[in-house]
C-alpha atoms as a PDB file:
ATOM      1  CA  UNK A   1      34.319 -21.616  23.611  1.00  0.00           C
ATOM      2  CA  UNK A   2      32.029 -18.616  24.725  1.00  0.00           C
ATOM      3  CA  UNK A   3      28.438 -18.533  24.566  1.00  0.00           C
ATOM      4  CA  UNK A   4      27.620 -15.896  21.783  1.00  0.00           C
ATOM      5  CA  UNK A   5      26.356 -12.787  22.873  1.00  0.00           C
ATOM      6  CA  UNK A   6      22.718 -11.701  22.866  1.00  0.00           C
ATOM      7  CA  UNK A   7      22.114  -9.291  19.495  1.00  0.00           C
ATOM      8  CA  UNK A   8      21.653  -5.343  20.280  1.00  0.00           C
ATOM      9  CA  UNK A   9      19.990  -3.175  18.544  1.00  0.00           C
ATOM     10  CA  UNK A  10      21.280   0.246  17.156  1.00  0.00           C
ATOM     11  CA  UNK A  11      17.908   2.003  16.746  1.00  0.00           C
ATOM     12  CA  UNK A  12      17.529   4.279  19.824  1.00  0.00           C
ATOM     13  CA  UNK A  13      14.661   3.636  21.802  1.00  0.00           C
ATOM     14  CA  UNK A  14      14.653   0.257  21.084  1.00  0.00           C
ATOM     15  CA  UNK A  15      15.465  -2.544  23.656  1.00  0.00           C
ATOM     16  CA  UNK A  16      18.795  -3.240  24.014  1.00  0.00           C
ATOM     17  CA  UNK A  17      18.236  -6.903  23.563  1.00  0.00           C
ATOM     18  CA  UNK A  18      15.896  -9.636  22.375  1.00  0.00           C
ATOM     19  CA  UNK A  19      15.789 -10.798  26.374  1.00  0.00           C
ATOM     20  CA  UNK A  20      13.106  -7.695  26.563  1.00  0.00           C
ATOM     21  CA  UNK A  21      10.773  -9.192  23.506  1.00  0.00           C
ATOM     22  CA  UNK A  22       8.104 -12.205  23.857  1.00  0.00           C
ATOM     23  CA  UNK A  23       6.858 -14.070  20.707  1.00  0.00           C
ATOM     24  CA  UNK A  24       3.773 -15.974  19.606  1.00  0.00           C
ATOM     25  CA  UNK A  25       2.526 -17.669  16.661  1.00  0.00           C
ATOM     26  CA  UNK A  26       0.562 -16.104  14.569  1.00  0.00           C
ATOM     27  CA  UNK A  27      -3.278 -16.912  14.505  1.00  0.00           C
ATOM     28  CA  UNK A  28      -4.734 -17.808  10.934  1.00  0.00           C
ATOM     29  CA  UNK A  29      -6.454 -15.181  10.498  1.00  0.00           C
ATOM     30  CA  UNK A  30      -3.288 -12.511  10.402  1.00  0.00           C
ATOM     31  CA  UNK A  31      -3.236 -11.481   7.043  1.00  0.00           C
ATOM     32  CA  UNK A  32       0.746 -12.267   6.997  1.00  0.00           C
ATOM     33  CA  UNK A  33      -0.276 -16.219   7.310  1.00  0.00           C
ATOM     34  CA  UNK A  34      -1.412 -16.453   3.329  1.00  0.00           C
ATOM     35  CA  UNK A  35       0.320 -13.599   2.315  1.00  0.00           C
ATOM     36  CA  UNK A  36       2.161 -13.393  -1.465  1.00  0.00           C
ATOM     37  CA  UNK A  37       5.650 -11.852  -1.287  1.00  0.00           C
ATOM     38  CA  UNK A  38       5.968  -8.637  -0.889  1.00  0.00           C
ATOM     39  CA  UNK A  39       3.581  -7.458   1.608  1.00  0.00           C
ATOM     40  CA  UNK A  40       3.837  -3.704   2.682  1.00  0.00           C
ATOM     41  CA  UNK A  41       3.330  -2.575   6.223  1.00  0.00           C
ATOM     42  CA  UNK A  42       2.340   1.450   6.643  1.00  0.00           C
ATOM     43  CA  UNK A  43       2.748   3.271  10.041  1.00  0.00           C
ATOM     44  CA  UNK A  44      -0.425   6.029   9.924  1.00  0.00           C
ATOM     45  CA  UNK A  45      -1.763   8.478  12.802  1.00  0.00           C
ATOM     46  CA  UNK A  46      -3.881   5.863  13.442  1.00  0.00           C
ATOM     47  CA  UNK A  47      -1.980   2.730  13.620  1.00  0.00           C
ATOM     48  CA  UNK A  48      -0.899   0.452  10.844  1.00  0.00           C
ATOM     49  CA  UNK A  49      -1.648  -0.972   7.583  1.00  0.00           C
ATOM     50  CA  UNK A  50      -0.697  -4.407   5.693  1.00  0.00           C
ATOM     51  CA  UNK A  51      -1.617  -4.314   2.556  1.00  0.00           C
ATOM     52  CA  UNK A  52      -0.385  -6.823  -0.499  1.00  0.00           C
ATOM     53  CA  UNK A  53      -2.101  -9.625  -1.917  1.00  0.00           C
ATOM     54  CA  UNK A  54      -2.596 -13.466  -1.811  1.00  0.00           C
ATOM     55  CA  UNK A  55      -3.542 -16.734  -3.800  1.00  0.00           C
ATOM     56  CA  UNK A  56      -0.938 -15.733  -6.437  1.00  0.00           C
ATOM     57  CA  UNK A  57      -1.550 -12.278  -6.669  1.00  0.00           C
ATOM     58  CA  UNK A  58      -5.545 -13.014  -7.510  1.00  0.00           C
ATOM     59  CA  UNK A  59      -6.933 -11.280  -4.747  1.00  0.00           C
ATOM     60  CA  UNK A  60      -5.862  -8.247  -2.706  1.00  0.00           C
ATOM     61  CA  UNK A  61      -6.419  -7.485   0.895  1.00  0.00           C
ATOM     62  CA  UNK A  62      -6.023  -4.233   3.740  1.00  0.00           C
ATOM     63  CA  UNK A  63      -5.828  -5.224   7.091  1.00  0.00           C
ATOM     64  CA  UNK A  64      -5.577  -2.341   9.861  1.00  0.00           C
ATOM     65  CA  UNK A  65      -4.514  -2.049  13.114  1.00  0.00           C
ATOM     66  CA  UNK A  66      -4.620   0.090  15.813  1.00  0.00           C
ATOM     67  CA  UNK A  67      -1.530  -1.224  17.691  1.00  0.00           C
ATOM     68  CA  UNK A  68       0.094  -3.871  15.697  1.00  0.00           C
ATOM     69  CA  UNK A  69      -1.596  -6.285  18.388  1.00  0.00           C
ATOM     70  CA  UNK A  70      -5.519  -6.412  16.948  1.00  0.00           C
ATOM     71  CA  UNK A  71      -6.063  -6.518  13.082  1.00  0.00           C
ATOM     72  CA  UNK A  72      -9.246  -5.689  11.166  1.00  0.00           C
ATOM     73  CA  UNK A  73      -9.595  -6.942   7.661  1.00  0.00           C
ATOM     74  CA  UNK A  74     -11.191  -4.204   5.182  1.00  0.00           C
ATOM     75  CA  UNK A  75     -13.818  -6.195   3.247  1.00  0.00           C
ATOM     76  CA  UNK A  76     -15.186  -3.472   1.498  1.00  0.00           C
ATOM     77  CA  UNK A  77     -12.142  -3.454  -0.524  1.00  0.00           C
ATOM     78  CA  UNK A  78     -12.059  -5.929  -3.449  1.00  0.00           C
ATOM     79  CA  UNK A  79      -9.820  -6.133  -5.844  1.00  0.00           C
ATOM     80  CA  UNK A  80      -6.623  -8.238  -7.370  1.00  0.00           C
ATOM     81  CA  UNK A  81      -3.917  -6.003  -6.352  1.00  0.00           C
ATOM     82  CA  UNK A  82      -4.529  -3.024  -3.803  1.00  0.00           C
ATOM     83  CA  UNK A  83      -2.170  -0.139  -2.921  1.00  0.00           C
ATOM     84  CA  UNK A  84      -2.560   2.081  -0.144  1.00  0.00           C
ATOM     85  CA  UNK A  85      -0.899   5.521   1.236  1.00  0.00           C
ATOM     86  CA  UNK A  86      -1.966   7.893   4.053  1.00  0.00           C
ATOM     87  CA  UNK A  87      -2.941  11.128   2.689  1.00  0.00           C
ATOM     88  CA  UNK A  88      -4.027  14.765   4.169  1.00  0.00           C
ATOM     89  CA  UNK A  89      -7.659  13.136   4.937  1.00  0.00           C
ATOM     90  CA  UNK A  90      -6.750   9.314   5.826  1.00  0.00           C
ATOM     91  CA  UNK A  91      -6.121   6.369   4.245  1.00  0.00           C
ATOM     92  CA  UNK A  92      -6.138   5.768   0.307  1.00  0.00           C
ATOM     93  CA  UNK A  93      -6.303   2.806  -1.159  1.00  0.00           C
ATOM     94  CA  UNK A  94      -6.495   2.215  -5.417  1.00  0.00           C
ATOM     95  CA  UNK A  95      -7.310  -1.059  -6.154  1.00  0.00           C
ATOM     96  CA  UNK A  96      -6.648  -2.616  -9.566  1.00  0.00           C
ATOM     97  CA  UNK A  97      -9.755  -3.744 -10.921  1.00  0.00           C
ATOM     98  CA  UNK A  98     -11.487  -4.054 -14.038  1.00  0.00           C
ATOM     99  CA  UNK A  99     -12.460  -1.727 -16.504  1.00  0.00           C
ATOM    100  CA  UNK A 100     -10.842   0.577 -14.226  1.00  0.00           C
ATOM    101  CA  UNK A 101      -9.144   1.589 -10.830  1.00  0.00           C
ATOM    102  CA  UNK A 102     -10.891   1.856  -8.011  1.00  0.00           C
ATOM    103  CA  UNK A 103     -10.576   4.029  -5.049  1.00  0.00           C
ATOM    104  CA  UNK A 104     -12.039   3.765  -1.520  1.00  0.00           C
ATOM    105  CA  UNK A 105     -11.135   5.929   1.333  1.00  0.00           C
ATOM    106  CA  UNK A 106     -11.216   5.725   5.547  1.00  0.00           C
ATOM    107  CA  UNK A 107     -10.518   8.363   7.687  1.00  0.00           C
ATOM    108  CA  UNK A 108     -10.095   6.067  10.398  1.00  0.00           C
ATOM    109  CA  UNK A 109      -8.836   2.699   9.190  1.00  0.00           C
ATOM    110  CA  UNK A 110     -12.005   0.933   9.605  1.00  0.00           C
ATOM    111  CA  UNK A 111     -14.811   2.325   7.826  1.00  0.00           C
ATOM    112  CA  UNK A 112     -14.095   2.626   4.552  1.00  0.00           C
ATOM    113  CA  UNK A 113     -16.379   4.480   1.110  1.00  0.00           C
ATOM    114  CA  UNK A 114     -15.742   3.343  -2.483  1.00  0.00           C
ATOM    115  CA  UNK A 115     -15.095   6.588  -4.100  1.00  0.00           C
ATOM    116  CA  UNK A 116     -15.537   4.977  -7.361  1.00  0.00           C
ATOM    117  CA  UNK A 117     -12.596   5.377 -10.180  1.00  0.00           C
ATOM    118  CA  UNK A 118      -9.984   7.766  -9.947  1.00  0.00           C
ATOM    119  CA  UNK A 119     -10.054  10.989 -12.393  1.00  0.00           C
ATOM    120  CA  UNK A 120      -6.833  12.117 -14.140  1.00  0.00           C
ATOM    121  CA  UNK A 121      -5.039   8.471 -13.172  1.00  0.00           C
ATOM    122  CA  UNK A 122      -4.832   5.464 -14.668  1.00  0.00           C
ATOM    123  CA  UNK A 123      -2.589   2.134 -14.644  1.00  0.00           C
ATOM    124  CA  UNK A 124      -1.491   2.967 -11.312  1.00  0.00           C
ATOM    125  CA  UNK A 125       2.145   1.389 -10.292  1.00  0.00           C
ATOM    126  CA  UNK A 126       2.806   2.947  -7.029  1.00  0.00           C
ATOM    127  CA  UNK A 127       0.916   5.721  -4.768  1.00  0.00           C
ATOM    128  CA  UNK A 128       2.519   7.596  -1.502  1.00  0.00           C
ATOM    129  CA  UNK A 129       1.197  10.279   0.831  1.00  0.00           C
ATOM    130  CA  UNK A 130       1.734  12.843   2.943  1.00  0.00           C
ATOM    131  CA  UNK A 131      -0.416  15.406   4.789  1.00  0.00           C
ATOM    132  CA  UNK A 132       0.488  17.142   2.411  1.00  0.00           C
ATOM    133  CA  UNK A 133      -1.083  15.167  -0.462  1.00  0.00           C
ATOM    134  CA  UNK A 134      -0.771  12.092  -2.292  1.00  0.00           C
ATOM    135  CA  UNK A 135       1.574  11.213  -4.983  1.00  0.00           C
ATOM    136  CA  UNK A 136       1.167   8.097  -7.586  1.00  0.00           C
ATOM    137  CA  UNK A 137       2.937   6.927 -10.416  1.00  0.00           C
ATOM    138  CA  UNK A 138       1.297   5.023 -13.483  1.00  0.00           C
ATOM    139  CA  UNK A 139       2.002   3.804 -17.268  1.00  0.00           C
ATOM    140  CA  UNK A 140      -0.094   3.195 -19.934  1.00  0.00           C
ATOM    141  CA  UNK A 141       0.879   0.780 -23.197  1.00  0.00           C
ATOM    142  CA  UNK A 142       1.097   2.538 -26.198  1.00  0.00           C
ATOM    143  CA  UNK A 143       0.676   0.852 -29.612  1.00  0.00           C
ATOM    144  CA  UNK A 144       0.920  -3.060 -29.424  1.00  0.00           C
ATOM    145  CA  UNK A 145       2.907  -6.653 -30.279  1.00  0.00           C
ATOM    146  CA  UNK A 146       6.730  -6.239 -30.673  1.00  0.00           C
ATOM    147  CA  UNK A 147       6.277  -2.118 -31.783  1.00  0.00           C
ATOM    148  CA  UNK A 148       4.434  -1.332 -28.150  1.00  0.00           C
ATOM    149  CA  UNK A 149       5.723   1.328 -25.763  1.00  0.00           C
ATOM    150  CA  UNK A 150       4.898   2.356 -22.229  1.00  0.00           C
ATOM    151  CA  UNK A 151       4.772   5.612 -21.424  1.00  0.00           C
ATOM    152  CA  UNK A 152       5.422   7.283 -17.291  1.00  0.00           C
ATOM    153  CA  UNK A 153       3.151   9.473 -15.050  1.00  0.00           C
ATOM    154  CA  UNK A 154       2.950  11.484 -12.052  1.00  0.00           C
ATOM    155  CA  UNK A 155       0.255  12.407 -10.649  1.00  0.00           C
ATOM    156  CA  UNK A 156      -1.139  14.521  -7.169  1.00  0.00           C
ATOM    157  CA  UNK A 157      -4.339  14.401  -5.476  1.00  0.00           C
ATOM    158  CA  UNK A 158      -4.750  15.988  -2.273  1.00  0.00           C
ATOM    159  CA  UNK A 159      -8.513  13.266  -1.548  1.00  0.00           C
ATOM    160  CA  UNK A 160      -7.272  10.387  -3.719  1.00  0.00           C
ATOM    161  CA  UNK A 161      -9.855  10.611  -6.222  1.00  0.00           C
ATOM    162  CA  UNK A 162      -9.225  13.824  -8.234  1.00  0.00           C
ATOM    163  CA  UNK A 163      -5.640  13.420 -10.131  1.00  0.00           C
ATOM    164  CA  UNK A 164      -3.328  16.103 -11.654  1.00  0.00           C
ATOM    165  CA  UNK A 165      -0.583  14.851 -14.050  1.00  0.00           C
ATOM    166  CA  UNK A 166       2.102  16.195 -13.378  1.00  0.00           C
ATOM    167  CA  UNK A 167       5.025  17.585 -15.391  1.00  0.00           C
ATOM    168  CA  UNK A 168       7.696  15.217 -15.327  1.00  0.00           C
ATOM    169  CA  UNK A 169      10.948  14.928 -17.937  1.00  0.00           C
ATOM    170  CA  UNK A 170      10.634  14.075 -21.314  1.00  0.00           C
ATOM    171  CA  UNK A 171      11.517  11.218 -22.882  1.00  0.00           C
ATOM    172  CA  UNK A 172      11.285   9.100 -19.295  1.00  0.00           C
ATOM    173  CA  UNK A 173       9.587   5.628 -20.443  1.00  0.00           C
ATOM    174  CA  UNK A 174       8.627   2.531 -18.282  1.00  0.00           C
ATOM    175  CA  UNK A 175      10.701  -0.149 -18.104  1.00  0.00           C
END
């Protein structure tokens, strides 16, 4: 029998093997180490972002990175669940908190200002960004026990913190 050949890769630009690649363990303190499923990983004009959240989905973290190499935990965000997109000004992040969302922005990655609760958005399920502005969905329950609905929004912001609903089509409800 043959040895099997080395695995290529398809993307262009990228090596055309693994021989080109060098590994290492990850230190403890990479936020992928204690990580819940279903961490996200955001390329920005400034690096990266990992975002998700551990322990169960009790406590949220934001981690940046210039290069992918050196990672910088953003403290000043606390919250259960965090989500973050890059948006005409920097970085966004809404965390889940109670009473209410709230939102803290960086224009660099590192510094980062708690911009207090977002207006015009609530419940918020999932956010993206452009420079052109920032996008988020939401629900909200309406009613309760067996006879409770939820009901679907869109919303823009062009700084994260002000919210217009948008008009979306009737009738849409969350599942």
């Amino acid at each position: 029998t043959s040895a099997p050949s080395a695995p290529s890769f398809t993307t262009p630009g990228a090596l055309a093997n693994w021989t080109g690649l060098s590994w290492s363990a990850l230190p403890a303190e990479n936020p992928l180490v204690s990580a819940d499923p279903g961490v996200q990983v955001l390329a920005w004009q400034h690096g990266y972002v990992i975002y998700g959240t551990s322990g169960g989905g009790e406590s949220g973290f934001v981690w940046t990175s210039p290069d992918g190499e050196t990672w910088t935990q953003a403290t000043a965000i606390v919250a259960p669940r965090v989500l973050v997109a890059a948006g005409p000004s920097g970085l966004v992040a809404v965390g889940t908190t109670v009473p209410a969302d709230t939102v803290w922005t960086s224009a660099d990655g590192v510094n980062w200002l708690n911009a207090g609760s977002p207006s015009g958005l609530t419940e918020v399920d999932s956010i993206a960004g452009t420079s052109a502005g920032l996008e988020a969905t939401g629900h909200s329950d309406v009613g309760s026990g067996k006879f409770a609905t939820q009901t679907f929004s869109v919303a823009f912001s062009s700084d994260g913190i002000t919210w217009t609903p948008l008009e979306i089509q009737a009738g849409i409800t969350w599942d």
